[in-house]
PDB file of N, CA and C in Angstrom:
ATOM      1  N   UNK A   1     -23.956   4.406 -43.020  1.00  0.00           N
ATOM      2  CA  UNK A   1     -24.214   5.822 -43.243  1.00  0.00           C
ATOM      3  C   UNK A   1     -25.700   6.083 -43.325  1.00  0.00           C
ATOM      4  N   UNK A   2     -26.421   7.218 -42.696  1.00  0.00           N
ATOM      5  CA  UNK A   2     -27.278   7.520 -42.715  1.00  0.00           C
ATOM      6  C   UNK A   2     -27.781   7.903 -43.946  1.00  0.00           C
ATOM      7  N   UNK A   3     -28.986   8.648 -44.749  1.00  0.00           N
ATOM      8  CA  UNK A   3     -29.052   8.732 -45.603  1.00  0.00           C
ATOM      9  C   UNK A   3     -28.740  10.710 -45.332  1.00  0.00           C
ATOM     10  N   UNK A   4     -28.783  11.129 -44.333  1.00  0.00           N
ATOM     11  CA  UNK A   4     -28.204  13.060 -44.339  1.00  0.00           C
ATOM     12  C   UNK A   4     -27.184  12.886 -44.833  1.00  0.00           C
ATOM     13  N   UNK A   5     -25.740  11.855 -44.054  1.00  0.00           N
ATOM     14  CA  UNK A   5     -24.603  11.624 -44.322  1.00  0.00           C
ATOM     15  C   UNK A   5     -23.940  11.699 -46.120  1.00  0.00           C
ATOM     16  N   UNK A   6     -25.141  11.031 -46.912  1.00  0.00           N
ATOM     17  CA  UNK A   6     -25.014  11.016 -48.078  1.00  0.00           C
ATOM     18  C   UNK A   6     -25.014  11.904 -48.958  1.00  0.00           C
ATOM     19  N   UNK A   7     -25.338  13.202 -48.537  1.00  0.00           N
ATOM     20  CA  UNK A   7     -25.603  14.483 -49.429  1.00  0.00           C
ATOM     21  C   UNK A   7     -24.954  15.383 -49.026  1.00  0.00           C
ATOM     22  N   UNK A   8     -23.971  15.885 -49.882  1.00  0.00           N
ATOM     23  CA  UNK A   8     -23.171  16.900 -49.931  1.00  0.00           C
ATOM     24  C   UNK A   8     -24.231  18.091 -49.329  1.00  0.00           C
ATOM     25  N   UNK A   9     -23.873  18.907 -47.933  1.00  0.00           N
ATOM     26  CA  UNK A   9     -24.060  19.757 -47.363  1.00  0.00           C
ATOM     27  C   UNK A   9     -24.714  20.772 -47.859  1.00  0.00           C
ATOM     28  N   UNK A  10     -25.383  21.678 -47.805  1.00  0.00           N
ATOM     29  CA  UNK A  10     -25.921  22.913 -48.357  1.00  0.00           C
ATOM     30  C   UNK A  10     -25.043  23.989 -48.186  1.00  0.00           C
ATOM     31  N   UNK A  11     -24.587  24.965 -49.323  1.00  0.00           N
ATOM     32  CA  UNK A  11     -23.506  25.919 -49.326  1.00  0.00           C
ATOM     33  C   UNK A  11     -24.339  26.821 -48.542  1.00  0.00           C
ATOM     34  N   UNK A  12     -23.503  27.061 -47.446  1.00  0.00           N
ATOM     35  CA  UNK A  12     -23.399  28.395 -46.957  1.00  0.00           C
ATOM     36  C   UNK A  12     -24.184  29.488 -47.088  1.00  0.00           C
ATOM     37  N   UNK A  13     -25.352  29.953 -46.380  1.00  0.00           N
ATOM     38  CA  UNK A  13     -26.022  31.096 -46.645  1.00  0.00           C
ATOM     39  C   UNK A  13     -25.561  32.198 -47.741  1.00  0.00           C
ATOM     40  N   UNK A  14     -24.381  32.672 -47.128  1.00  0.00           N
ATOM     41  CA  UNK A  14     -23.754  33.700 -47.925  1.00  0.00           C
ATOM     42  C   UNK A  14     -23.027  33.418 -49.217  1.00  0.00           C
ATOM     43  N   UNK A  15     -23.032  32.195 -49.339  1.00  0.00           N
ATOM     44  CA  UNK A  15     -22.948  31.813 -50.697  1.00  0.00           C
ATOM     45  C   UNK A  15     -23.635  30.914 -51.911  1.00  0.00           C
ATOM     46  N   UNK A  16     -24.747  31.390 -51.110  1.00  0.00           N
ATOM     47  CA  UNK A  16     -25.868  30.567 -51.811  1.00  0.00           C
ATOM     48  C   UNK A  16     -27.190  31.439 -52.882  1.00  0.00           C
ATOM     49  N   UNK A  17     -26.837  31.509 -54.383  1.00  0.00           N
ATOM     50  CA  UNK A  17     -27.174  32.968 -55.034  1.00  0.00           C
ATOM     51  C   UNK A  17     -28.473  32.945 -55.017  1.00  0.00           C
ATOM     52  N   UNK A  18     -29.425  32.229 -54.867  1.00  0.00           N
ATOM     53  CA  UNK A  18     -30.697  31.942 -54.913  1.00  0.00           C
ATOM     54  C   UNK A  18     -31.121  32.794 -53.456  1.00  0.00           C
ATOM     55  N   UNK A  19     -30.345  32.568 -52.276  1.00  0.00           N
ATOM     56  CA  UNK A  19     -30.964  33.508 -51.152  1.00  0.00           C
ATOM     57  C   UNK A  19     -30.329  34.569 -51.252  1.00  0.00           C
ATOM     58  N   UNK A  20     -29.059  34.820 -51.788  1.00  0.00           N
ATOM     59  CA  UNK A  20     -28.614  36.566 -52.013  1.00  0.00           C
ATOM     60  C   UNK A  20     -29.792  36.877 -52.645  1.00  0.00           C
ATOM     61  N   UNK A  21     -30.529  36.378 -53.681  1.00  0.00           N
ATOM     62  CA  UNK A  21     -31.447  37.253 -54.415  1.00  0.00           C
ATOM     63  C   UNK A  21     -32.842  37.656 -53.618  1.00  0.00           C
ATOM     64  N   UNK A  22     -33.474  36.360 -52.926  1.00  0.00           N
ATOM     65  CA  UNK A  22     -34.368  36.790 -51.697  1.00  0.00           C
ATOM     66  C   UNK A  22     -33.647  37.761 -51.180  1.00  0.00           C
ATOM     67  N   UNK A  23     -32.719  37.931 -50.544  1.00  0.00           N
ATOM     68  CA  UNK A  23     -32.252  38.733 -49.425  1.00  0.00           C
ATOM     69  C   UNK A  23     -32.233  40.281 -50.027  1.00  0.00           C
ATOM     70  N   UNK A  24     -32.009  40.301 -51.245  1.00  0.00           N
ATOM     71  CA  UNK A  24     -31.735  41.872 -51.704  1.00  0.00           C
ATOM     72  C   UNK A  24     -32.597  42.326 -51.593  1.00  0.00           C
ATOM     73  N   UNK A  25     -33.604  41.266 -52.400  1.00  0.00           N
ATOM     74  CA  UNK A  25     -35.132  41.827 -52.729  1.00  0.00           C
ATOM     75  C   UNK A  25     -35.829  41.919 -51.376  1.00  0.00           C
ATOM     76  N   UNK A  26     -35.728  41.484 -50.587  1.00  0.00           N
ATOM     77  CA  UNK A  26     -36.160  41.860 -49.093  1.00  0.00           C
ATOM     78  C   UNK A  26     -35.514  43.065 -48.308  1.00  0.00           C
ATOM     79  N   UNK A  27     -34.090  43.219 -48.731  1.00  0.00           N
ATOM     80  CA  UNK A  27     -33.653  44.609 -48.070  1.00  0.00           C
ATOM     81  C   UNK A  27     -34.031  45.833 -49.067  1.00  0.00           C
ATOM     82  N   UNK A  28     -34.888  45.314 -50.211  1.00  0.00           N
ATOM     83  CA  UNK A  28     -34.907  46.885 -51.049  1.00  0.00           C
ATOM     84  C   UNK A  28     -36.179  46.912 -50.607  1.00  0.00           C
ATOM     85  N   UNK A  29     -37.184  45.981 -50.231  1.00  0.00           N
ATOM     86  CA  UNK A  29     -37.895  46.692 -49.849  1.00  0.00           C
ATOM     87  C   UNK A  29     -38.427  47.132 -48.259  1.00  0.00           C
ATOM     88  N   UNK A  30     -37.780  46.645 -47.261  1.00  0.00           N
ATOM     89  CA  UNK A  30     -37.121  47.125 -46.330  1.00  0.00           C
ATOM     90  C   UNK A  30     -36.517  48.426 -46.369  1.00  0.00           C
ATOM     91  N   UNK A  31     -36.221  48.688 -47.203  1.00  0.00           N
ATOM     92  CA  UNK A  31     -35.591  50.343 -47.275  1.00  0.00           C
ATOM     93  C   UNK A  31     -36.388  51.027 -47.658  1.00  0.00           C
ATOM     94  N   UNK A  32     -37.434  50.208 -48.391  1.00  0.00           N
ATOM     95  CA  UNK A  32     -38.638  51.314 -49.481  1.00  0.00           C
ATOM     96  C   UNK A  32     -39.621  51.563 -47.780  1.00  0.00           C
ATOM     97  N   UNK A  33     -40.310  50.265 -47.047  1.00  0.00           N
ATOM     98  CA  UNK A  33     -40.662  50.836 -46.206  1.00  0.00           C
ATOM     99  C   UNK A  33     -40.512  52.209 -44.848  1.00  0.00           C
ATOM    100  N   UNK A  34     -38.919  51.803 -45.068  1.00  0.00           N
ATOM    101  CA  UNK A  34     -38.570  52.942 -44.048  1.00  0.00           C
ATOM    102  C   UNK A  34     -38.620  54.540 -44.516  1.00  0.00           C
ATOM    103  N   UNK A  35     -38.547  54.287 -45.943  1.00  0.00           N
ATOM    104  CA  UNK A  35     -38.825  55.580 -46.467  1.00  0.00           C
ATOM    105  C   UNK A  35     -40.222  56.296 -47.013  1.00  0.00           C
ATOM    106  N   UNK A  36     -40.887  55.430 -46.780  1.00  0.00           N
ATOM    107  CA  UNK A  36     -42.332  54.898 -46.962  1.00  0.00           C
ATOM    108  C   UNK A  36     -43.226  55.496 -45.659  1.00  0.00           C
ATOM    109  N   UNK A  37     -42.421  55.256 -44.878  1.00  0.00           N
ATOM    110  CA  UNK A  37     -42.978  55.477 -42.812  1.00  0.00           C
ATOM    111  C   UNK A  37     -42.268  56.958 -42.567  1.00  0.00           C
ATOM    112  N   UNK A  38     -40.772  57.319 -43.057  1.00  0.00           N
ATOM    113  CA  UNK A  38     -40.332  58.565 -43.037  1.00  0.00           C
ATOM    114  C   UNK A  38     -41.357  59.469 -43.286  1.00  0.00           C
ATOM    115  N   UNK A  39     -42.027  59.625 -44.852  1.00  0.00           N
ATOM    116  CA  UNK A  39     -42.943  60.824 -45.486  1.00  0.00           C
ATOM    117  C   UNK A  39     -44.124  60.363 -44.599  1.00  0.00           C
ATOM    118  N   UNK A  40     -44.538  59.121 -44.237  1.00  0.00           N
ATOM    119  CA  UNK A  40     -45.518  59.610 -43.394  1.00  0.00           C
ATOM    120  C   UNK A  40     -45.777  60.092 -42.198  1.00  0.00           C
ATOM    121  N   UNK A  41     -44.512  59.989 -41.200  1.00  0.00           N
ATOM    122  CA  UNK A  41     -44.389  60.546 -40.226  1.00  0.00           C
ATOM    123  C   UNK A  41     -44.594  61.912 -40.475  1.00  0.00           C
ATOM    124  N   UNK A  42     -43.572  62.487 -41.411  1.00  0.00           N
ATOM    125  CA  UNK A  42     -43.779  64.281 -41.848  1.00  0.00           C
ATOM    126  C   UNK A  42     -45.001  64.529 -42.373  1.00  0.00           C
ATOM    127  N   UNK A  43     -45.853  64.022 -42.678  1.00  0.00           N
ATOM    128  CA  UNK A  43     -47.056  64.497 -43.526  1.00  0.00           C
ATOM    129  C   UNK A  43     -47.615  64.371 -41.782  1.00  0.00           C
ATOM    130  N   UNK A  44     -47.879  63.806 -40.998  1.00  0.00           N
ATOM    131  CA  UNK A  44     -48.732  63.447 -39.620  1.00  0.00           C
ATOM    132  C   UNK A  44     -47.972  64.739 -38.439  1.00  0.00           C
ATOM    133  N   UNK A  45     -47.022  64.886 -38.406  1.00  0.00           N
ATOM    134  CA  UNK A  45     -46.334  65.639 -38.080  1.00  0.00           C
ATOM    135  C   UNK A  45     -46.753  67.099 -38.279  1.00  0.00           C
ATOM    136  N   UNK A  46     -47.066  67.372 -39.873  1.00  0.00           N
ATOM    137  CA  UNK A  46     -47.763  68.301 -40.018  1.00  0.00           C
ATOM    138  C   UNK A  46     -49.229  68.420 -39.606  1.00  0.00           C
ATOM    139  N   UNK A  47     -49.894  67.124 -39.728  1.00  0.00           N
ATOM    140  CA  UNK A  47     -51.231  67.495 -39.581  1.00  0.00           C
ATOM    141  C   UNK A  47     -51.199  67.620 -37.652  1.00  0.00           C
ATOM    142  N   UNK A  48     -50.471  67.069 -36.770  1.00  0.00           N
ATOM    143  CA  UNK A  48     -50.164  67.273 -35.891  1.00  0.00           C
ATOM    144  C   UNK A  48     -50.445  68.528 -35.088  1.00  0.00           C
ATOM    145  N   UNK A  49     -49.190  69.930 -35.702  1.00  0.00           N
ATOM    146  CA  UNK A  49     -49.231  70.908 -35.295  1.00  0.00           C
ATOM    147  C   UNK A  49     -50.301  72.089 -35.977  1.00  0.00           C
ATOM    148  N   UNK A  50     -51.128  71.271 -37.242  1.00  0.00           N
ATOM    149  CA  UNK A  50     -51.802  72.220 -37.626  1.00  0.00           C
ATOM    150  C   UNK A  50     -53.398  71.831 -36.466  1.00  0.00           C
ATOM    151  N   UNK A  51     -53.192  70.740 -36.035  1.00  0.00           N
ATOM    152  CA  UNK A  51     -54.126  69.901 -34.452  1.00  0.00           C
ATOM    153  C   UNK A  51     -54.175  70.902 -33.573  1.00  0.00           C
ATOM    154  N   UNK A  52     -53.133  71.156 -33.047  1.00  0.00           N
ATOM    155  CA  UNK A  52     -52.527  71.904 -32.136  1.00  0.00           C
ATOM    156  C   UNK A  52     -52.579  73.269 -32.361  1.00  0.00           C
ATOM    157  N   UNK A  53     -52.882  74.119 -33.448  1.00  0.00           N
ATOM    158  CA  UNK A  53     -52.889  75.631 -34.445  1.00  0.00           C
ATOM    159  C   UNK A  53     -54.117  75.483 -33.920  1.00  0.00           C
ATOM    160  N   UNK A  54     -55.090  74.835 -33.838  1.00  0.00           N
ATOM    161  CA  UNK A  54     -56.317  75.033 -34.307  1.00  0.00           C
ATOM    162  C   UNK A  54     -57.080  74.692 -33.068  1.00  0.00           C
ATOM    163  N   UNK A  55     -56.514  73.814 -32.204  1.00  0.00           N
ATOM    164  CA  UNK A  55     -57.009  73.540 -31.445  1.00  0.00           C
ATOM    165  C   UNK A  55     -58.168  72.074 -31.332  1.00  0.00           C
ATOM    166  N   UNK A  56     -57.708  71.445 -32.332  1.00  0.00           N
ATOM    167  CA  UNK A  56     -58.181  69.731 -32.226  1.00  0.00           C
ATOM    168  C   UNK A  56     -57.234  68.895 -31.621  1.00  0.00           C
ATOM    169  N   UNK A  57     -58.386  67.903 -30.990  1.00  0.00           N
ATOM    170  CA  UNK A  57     -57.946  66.676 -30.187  1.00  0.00           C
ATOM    171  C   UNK A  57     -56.579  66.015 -30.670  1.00  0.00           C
ATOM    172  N   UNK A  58     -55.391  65.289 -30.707  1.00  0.00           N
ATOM    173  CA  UNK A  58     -54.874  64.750 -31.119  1.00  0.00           C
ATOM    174  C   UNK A  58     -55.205  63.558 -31.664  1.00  0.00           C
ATOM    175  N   UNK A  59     -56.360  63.293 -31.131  1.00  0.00           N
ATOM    176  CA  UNK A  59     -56.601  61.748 -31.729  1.00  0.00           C
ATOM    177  C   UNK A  59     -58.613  61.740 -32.417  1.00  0.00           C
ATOM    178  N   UNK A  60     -58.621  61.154 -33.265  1.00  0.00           N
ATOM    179  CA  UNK A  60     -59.927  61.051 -34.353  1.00  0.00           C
ATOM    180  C   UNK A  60     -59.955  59.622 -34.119  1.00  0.00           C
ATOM    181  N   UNK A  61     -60.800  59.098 -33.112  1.00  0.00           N
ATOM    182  CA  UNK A  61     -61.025  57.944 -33.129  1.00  0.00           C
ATOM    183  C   UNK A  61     -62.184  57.205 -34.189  1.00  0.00           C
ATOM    184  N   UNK A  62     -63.000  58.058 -34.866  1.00  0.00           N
ATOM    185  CA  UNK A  62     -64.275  57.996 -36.080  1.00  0.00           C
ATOM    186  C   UNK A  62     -62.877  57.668 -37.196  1.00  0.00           C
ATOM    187  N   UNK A  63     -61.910  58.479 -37.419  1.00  0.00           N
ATOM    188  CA  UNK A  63     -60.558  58.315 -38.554  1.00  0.00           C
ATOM    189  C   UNK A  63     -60.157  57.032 -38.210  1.00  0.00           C
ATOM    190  N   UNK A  64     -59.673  56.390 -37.133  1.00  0.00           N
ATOM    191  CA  UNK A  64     -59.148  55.575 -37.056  1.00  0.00           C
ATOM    192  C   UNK A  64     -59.521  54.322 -37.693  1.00  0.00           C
ATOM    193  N   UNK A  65     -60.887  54.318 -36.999  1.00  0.00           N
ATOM    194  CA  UNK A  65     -61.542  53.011 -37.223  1.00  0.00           C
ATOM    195  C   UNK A  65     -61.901  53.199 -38.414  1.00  0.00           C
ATOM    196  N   UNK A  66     -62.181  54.066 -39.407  1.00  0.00           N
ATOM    197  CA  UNK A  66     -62.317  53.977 -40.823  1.00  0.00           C
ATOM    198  C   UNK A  66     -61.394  53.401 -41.648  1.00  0.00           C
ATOM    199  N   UNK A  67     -60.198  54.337 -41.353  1.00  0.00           N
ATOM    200  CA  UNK A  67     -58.553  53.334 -41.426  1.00  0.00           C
ATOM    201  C   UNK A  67     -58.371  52.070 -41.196  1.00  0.00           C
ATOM    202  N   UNK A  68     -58.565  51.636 -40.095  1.00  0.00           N
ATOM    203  CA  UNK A  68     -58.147  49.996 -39.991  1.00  0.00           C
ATOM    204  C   UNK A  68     -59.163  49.060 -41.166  1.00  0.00           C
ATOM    205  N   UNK A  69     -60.279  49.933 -40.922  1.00  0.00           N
ATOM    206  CA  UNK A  69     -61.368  49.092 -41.420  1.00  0.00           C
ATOM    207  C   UNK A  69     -60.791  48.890 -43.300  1.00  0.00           C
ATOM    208  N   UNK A  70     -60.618  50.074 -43.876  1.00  0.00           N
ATOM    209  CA  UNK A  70     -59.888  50.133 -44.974  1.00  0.00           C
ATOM    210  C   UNK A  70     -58.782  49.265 -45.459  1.00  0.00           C
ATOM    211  N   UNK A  71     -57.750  49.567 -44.526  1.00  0.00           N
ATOM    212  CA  UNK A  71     -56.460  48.881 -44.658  1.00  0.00           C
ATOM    213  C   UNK A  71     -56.991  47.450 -44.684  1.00  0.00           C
ATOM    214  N   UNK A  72     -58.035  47.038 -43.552  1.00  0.00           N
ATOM    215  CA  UNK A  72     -58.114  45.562 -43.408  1.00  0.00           C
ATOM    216  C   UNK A  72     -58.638  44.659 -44.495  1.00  0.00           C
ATOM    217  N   UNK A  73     -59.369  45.585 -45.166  1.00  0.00           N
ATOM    218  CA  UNK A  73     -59.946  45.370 -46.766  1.00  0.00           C
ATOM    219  C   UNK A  73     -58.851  45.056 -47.784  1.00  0.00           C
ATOM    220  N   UNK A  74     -57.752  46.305 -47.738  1.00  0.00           N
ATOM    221  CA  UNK A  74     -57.054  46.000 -48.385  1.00  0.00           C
ATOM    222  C   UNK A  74     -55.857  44.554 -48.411  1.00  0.00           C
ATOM    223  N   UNK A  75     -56.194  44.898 -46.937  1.00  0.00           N
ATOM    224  CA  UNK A  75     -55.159  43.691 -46.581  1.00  0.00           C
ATOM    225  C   UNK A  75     -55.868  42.272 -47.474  1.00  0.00           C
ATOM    226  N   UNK A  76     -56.972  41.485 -47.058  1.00  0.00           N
ATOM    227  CA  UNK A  76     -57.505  40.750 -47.296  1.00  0.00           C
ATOM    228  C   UNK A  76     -56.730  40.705 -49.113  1.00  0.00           C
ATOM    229  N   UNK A  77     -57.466  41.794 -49.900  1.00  0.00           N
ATOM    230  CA  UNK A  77     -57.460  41.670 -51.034  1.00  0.00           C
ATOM    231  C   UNK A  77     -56.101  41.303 -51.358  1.00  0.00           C
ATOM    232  N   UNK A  78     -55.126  41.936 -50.672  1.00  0.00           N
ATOM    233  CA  UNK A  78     -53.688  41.823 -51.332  1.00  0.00           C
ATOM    234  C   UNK A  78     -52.866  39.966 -50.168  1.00  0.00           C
ATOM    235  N   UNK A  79     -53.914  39.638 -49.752  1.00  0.00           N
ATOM    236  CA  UNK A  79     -53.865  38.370 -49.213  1.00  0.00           C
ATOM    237  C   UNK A  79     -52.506  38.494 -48.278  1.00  0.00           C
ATOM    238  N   UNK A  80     -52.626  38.952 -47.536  1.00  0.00           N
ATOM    239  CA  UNK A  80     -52.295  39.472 -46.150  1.00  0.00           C
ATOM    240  C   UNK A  80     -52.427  39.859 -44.861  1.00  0.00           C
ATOM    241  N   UNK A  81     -52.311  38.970 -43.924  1.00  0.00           N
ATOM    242  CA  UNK A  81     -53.422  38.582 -42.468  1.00  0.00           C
ATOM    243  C   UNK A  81     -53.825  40.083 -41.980  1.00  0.00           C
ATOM    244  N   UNK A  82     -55.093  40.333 -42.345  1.00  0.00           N
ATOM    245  CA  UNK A  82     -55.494  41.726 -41.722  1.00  0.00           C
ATOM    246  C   UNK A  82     -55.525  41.677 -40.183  1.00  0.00           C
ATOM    247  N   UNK A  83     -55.364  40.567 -39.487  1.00  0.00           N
ATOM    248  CA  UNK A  83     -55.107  40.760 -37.671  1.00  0.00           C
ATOM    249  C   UNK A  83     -53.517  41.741 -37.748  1.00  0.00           C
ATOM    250  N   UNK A  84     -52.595  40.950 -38.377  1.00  0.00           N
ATOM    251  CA  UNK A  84     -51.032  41.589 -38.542  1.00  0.00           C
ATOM    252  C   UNK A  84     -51.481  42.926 -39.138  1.00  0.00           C
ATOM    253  N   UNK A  85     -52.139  43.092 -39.882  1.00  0.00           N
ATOM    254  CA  UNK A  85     -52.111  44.214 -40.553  1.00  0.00           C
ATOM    255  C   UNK A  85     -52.944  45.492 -39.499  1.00  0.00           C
ATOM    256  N   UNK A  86     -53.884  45.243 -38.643  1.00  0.00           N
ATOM    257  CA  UNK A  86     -54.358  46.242 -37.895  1.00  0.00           C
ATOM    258  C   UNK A  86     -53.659  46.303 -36.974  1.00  0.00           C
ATOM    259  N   UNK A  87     -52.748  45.162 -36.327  1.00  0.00           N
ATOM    260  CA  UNK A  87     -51.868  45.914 -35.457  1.00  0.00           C
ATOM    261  C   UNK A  87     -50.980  46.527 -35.904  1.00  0.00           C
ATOM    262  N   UNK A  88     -50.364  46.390 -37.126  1.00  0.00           N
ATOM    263  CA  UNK A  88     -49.088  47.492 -37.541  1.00  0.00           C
ATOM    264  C   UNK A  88     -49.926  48.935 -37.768  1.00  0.00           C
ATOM    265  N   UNK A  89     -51.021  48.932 -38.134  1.00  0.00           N
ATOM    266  CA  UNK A  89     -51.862  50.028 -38.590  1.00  0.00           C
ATOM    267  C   UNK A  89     -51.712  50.617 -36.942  1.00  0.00           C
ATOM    268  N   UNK A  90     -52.359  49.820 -35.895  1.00  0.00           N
ATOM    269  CA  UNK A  90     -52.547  50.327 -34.466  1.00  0.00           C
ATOM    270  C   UNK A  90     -51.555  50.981 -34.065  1.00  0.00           C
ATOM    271  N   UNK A  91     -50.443  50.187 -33.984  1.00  0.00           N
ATOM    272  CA  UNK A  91     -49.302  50.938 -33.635  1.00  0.00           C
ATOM    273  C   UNK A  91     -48.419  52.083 -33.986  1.00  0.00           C
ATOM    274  N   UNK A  92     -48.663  52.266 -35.727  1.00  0.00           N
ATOM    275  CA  UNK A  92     -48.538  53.659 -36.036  1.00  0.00           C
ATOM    276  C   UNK A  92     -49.495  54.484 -35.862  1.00  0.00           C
ATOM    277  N   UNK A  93     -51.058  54.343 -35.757  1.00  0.00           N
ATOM    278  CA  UNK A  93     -51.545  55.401 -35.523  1.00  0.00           C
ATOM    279  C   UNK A  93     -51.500  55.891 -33.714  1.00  0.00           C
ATOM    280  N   UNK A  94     -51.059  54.833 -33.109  1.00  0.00           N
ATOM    281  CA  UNK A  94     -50.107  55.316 -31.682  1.00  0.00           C
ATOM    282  C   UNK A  94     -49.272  56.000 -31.378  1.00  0.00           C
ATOM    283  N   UNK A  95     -48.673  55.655 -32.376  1.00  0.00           N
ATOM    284  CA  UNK A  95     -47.460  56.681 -32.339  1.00  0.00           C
ATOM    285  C   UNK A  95     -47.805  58.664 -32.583  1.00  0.00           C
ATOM    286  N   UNK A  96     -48.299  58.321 -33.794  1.00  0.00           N
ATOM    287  CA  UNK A  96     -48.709  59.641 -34.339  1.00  0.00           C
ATOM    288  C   UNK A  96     -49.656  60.470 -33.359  1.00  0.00           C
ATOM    289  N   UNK A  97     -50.604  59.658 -32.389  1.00  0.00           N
ATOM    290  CA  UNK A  97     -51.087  60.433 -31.785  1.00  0.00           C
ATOM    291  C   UNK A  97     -50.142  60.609 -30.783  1.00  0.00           C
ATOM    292  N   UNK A  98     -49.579  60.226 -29.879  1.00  0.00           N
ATOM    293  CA  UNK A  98     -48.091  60.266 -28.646  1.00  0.00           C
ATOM    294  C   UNK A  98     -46.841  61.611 -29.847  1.00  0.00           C
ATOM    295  N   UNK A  99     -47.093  62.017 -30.842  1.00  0.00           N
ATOM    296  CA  UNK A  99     -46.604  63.282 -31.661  1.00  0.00           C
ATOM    297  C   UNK A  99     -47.447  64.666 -31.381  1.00  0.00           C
ATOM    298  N   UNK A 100     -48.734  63.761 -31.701  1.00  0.00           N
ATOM    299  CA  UNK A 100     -49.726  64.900 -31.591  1.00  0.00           C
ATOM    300  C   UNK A 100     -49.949  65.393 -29.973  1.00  0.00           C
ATOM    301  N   UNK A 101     -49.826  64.658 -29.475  1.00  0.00           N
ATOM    302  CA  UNK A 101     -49.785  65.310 -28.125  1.00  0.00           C
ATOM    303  C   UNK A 101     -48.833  66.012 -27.604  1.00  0.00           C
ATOM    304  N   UNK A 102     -47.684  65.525 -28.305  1.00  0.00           N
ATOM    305  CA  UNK A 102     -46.336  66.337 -27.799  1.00  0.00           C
ATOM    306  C   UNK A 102     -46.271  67.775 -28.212  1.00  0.00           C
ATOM    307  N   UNK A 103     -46.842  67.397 -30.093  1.00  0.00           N
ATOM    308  CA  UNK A 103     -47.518  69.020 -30.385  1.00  0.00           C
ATOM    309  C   UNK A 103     -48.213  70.012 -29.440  1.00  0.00           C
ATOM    310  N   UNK A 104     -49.249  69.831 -29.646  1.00  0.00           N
ATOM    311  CA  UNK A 104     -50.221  70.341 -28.407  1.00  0.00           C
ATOM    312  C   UNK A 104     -49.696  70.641 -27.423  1.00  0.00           C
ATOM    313  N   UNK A 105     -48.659  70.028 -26.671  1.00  0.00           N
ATOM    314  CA  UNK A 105     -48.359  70.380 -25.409  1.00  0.00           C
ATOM    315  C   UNK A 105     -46.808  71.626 -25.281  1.00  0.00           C
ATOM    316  N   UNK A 106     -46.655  71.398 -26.333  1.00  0.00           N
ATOM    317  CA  UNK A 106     -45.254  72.563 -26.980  1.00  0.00           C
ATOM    318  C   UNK A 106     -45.904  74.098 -27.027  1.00  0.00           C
TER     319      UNK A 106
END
């Protein structure tokens, strides 16, 4: 017998209470983010069509880069790869402008 052979198997993901408890605590905050990205979509949304009221660009590229630069600070501090962190930053402020344009163009 090998020595794997010798050890009673590892129970079952789904019955294993030590990863139910990772797992919750990862889907609560999984849910906190999505609700987290919800209010900010509506808050951008607004600033969007008030873009579009007024007649500004959809996109503040001087904002942006202040933003990443920020977040990336924060990232660091809260010890969290600020490369990962400016692309999630990138990609929502992509989005929001691809809103803002849709504004504008309504």
């Amino acid at each position: 017998m090998t020595q794997d052979t010798q050890h009673s198997p590892a129970p079952p993901a789904t019955d294993d209470p030590v990863l139910a408890g990772y797992r919750k605590s990862i889907d609560n905050i999984d849910a906190a983010i999505i609700h987290m990205l919800a209010e900010r979509f509506r808050i951008t949304q607004a600033v969007g069509e008030y873009k579009a009221k007024v007649t500004l660009p959809p996109a503040d590229p001087e904002r942006e880069k202040r933003q990443i630069e920020r977040l990336r600070a924060l990232s660091e501090a809260a010890d969290l790869d600020p490369e990962f962190s400016e692309k999630f930053l990138r990609f929502i402020i992509d989005e929001v402008i691809r809103h803002h344009e849709k504004a504008r163009r309504a």
